[in-house]
Protein backbone atom coordinates (compact mmCIF):
# COMPACT_ATOMS: atom_id res chain seq x y z
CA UNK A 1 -47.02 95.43 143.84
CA UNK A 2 -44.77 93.02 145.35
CA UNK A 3 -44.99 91.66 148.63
CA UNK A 4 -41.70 93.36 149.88
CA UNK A 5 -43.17 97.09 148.74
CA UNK A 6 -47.03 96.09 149.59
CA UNK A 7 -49.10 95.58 153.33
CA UNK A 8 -52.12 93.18 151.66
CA UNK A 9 -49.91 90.41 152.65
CA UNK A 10 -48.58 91.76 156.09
CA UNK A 11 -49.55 90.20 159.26
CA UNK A 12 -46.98 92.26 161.50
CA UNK A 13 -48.74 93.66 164.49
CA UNK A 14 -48.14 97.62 164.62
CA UNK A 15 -45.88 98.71 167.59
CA UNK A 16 -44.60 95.28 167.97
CA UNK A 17 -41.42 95.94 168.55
CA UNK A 18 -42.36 100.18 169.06
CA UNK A 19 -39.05 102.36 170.15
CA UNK A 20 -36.75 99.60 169.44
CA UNK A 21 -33.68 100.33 166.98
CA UNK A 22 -32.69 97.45 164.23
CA UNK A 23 -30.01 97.64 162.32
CA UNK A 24 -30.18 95.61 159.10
CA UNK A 25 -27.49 94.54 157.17
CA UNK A 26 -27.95 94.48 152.92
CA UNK A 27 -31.13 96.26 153.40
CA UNK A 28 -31.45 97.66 150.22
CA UNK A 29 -32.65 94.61 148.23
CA UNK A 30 -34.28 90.99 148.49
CA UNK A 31 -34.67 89.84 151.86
CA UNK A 32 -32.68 92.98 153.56
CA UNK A 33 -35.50 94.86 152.40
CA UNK A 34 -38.20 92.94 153.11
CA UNK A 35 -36.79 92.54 156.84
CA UNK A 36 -36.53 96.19 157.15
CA UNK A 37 -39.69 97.49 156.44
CA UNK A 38 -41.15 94.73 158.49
CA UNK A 39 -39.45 95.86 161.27
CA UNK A 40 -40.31 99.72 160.68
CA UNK A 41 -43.94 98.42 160.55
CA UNK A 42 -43.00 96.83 163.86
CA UNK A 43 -42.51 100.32 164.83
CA UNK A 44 -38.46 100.25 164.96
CA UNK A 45 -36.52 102.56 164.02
CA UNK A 46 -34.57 101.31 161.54
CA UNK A 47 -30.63 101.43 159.91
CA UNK A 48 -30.52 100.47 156.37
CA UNK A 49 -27.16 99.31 155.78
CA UNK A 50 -25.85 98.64 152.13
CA UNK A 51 -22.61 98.28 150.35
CA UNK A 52 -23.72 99.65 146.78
CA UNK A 53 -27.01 100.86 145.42
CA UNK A 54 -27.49 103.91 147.66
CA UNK A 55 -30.74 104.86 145.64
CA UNK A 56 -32.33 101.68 146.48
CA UNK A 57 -31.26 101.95 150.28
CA UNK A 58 -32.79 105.38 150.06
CA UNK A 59 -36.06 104.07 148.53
CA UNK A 60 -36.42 101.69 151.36
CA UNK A 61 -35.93 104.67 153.90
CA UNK A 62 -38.50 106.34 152.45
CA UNK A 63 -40.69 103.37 152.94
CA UNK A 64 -39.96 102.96 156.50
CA UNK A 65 -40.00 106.95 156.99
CA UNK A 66 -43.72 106.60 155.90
CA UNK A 67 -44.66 103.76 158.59
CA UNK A 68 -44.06 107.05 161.15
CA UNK A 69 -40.32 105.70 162.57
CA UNK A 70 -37.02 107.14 161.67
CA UNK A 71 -34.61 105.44 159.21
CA UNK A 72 -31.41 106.02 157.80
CA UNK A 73 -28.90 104.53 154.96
CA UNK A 74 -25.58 103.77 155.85
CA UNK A 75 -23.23 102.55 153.51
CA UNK A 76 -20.49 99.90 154.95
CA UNK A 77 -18.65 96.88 153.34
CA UNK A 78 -19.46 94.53 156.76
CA UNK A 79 -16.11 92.42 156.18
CA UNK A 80 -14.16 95.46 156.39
CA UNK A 81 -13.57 95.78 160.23
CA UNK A 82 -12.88 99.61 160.35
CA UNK A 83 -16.27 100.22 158.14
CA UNK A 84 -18.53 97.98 160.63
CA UNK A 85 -16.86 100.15 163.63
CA UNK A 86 -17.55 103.55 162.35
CA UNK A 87 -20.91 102.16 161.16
CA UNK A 88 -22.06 100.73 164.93
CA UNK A 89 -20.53 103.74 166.56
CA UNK A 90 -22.70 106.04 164.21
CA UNK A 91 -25.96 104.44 165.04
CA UNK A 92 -25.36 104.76 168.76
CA UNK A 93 -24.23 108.56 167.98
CA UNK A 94 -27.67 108.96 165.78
CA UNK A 95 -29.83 106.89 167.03
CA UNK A 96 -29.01 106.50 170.45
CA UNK A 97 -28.29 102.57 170.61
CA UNK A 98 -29.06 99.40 168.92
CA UNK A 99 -31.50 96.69 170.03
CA UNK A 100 -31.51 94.05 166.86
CA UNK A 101 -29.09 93.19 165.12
CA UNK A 102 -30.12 90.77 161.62
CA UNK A 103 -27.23 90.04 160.36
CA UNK A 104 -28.27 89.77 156.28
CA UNK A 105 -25.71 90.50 154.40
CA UNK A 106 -24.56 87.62 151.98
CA UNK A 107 -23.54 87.25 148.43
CA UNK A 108 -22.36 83.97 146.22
CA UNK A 109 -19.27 83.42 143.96
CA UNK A 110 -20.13 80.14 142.80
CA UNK A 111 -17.71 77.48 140.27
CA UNK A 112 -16.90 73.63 140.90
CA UNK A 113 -14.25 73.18 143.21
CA UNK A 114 -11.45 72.55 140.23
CA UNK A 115 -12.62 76.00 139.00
CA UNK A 116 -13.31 78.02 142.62
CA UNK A 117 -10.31 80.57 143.17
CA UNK A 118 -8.76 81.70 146.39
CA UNK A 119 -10.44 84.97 145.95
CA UNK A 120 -13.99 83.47 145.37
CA UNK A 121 -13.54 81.35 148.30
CA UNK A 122 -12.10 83.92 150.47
CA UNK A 123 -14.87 86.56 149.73
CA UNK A 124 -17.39 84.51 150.49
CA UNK A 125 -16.07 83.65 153.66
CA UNK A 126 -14.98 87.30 154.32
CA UNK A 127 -19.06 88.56 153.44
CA UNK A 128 -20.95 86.00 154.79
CA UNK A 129 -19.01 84.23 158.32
CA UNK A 130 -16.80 87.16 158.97
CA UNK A 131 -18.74 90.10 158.61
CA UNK A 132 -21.44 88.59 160.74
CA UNK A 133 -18.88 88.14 163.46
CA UNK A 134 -17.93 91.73 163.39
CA UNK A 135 -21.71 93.00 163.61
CA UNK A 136 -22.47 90.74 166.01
CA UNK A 137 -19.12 91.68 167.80
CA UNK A 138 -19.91 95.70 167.60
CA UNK A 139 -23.44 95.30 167.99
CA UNK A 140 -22.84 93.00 171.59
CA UNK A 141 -20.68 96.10 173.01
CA UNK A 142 -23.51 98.17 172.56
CA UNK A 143 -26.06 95.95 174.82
CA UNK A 144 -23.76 95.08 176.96
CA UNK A 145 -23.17 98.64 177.62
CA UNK A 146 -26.39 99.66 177.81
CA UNK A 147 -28.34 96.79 179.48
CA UNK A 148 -31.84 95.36 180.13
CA UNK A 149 -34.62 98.22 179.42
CA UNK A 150 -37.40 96.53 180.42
CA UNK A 151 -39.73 99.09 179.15
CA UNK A 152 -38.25 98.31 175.45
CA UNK A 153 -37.51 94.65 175.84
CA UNK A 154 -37.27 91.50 178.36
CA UNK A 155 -33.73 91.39 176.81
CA UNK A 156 -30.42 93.24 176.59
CA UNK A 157 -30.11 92.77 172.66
CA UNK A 158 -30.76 90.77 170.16
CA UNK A 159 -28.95 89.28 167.19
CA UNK A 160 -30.70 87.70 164.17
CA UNK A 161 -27.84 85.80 162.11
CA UNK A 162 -29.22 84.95 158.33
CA UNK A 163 -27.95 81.66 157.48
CA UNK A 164 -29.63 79.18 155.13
CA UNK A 165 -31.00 75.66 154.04
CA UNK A 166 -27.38 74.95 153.67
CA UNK A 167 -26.02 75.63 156.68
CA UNK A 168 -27.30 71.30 156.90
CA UNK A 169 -27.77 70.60 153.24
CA UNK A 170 -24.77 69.91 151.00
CA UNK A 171 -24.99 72.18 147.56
CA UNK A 172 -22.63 70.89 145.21
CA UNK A 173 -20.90 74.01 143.22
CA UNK A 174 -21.19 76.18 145.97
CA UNK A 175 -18.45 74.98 148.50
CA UNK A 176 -17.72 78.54 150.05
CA UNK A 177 -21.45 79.59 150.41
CA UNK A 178 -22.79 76.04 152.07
CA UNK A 179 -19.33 76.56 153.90
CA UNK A 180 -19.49 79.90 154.90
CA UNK A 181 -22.95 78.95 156.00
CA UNK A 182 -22.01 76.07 157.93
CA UNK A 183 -19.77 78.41 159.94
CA UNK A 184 -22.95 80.69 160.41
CA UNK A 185 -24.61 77.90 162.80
CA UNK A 186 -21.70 77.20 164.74
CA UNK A 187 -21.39 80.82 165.24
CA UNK A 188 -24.69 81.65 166.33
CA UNK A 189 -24.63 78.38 168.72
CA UNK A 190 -21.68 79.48 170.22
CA UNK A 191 -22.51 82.65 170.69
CA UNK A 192 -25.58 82.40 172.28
CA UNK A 193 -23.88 80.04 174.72
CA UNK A 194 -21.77 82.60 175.91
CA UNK A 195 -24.09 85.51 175.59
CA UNK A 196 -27.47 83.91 177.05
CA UNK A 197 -26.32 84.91 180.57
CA UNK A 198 -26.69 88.12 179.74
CA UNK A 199 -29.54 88.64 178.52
CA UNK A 200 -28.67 88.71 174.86
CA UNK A 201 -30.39 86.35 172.88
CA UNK A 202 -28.66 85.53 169.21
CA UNK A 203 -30.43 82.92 167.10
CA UNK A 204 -30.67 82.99 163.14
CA UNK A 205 -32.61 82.23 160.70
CA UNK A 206 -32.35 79.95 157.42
CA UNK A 207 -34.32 80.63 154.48
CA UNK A 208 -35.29 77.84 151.82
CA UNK A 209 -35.92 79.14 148.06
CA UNK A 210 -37.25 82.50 148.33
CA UNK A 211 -37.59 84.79 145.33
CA UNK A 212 -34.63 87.49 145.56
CA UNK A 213 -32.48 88.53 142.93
CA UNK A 214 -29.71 86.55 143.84
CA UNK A 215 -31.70 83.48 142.52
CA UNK A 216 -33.59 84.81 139.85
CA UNK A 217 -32.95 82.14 137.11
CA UNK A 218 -34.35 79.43 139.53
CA UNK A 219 -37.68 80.53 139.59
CA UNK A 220 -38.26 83.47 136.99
CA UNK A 221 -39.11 81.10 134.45
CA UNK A 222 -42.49 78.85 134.27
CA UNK A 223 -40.08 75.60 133.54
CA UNK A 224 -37.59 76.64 136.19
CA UNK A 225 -40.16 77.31 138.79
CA UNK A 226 -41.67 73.93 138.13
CA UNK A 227 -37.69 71.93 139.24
CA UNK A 228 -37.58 74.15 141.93
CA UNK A 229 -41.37 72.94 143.47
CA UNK A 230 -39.97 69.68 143.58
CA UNK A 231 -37.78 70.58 146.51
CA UNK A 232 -40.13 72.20 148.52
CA UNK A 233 -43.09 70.37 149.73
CA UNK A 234 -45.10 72.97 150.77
CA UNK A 235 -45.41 73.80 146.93
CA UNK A 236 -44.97 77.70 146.53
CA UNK A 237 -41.83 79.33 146.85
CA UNK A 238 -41.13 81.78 149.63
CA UNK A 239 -41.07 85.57 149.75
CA UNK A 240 -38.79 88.01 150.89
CA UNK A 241 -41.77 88.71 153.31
CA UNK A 242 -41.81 85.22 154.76
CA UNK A 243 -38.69 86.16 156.25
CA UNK A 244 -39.33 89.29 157.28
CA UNK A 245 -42.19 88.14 159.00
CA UNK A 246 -39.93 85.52 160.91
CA UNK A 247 -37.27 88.09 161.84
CA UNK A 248 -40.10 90.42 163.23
CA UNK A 249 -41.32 87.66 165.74
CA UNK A 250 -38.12 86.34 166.40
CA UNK A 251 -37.09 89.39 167.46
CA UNK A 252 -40.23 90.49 169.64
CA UNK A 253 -40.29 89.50 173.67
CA UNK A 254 -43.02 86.96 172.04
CA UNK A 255 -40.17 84.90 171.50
CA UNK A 256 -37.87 85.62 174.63
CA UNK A 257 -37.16 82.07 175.51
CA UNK A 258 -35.77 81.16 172.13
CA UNK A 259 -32.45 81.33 172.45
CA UNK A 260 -29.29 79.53 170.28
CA UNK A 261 -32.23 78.10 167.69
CA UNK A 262 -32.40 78.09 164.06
CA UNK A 263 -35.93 78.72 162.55
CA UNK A 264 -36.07 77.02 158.71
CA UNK A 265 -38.63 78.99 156.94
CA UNK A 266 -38.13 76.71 153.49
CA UNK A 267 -41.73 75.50 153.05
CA UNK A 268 -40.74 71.91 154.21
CA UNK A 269 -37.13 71.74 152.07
CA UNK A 270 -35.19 70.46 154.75
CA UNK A 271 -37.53 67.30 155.22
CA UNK A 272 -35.73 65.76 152.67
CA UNK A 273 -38.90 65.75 150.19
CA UNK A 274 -37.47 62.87 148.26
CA UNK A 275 -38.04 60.30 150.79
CA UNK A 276 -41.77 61.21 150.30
CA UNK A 277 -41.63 58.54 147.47
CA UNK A 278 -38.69 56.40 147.93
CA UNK A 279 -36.16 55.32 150.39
């Protein structure tokens, strides 16, 4: 049983985050999945959002629908403006408004530079910095319309932005993720400047190595798992439910003060683990 499907490994406190609504985007796999359930167990209700694989976003409904909360699969391309409209608009409709936002969606098109097209480049960007924008745009409508509930939460909304390791470290070969990552901090900074004042709180968070199908040949293998460990000082590599775990607190009033930060949750990666021995 893996950690995404299982609760052995769970430490998310029941009711947590009871009668809130989350909607999660790329739910239906890796660390979309992993962040939804954790917040059903949380006791949100919970949108699964997806742009293919509809049985998978079903499965994970299923999963939430058995923690006692409602959930529901939507299927819309977030860097299509019109689809991430009509999706927003239905959750309010359905379920009545939206509290958390993550903002997960992501994907890679990776080549050296000489070989990266226009397209590759520009779908990247398009997926991973613009379709945040337009949740984060649709989703800050809806709390700013609605307001503070303080029987729900201390704030108006909040926004969890998924960015990555590389929003700070370089990754040669992958100029329009680390890019389009880069843009993801500077994005949630910005935001939560202007949104902090009322009462919406947008912060993101970065995730080291964590085993998701996007990765797979990095740590599937014995050999490959081995390079990876070198990176990472804490010497495992992460979970889908490492971040779901994250996403739960940082949404929760636990962490109302934290506003405009980044949590790494990279098992010491961004400490620069070569220095250890040299430099």
């Amino acid at each position: 049983m893996s950690s995404t499907e299982g609760t052995s490994r769970s430490v998310i406190p029941a009711n947590l985050l009871k009668g809130q609504k989350a909607l999660v985007t790329g739910a239906n796999s890796g660390i979309g999945k992993a962040t939804a359930i954790g917040l059903g167990r949380a006791g949100c209700d919970v949108v699964v959002n997806y742009v293919a694989g509809r049985e998978d976003a079903e499965q994970v409904v299923d999963k939430i629908k058995a923690m006692g909360v409602r959930a529901a699969a939507y299927e819309a391309d977030v860097s299509q403006e019109d689809q991430v409209v009509a999706m927003t608009d239905r959750m309010v409709e359905e379920f009545g408004t939206i509290d958390i936002l993550v903002a997960n969606a992501g994907l890679q098109r990776d080549a050296p530079i000489t070989e990266m097209t226009l397209a590759q480049w520009r779908k990247v960007l398009d997926v991973n910095l613009t379709g945040q924008f337009l949740c984060a745009r649709e989703a800050t409508k809806e709390f700013l319309r609605r307001g503070v509930v303080p029987e729900v939460s201390r704030s108006a909304g909040k926004i969890i932005c998924m960015s990555s390791v590389h929003q700070i470290i370089p990754w040669a070969g992958h100029v329009n993720y680390a890019s389009s990552k880069g843009g993801v901090l500077m994005m949630m900074q910005t935001l939560a400047q202007e949104l902090a004042p009322k009462k919406i709180r947008v912060n993101a968070l970065a995730p080291g190595a964590i085993k998701t199908p996007i990765n797979r040949q990095a740590w599937e293998t014995p050999e490959a798992e081995r390079d990876l460990l070198q990176l990472i000082p804490y010497n495992r590599v992460g979970e889908p439910e490492d971040i779901a775990h994250a996403a739960v607190g940082l949404a929760s009033d636990l962490m109302d003060y934290v506003v405009g930060a980044t949590l790494y949750v990279d098992g010491g990666m961004t400490l620069f683990p070569g220095f250890a021995t040299g430099g």
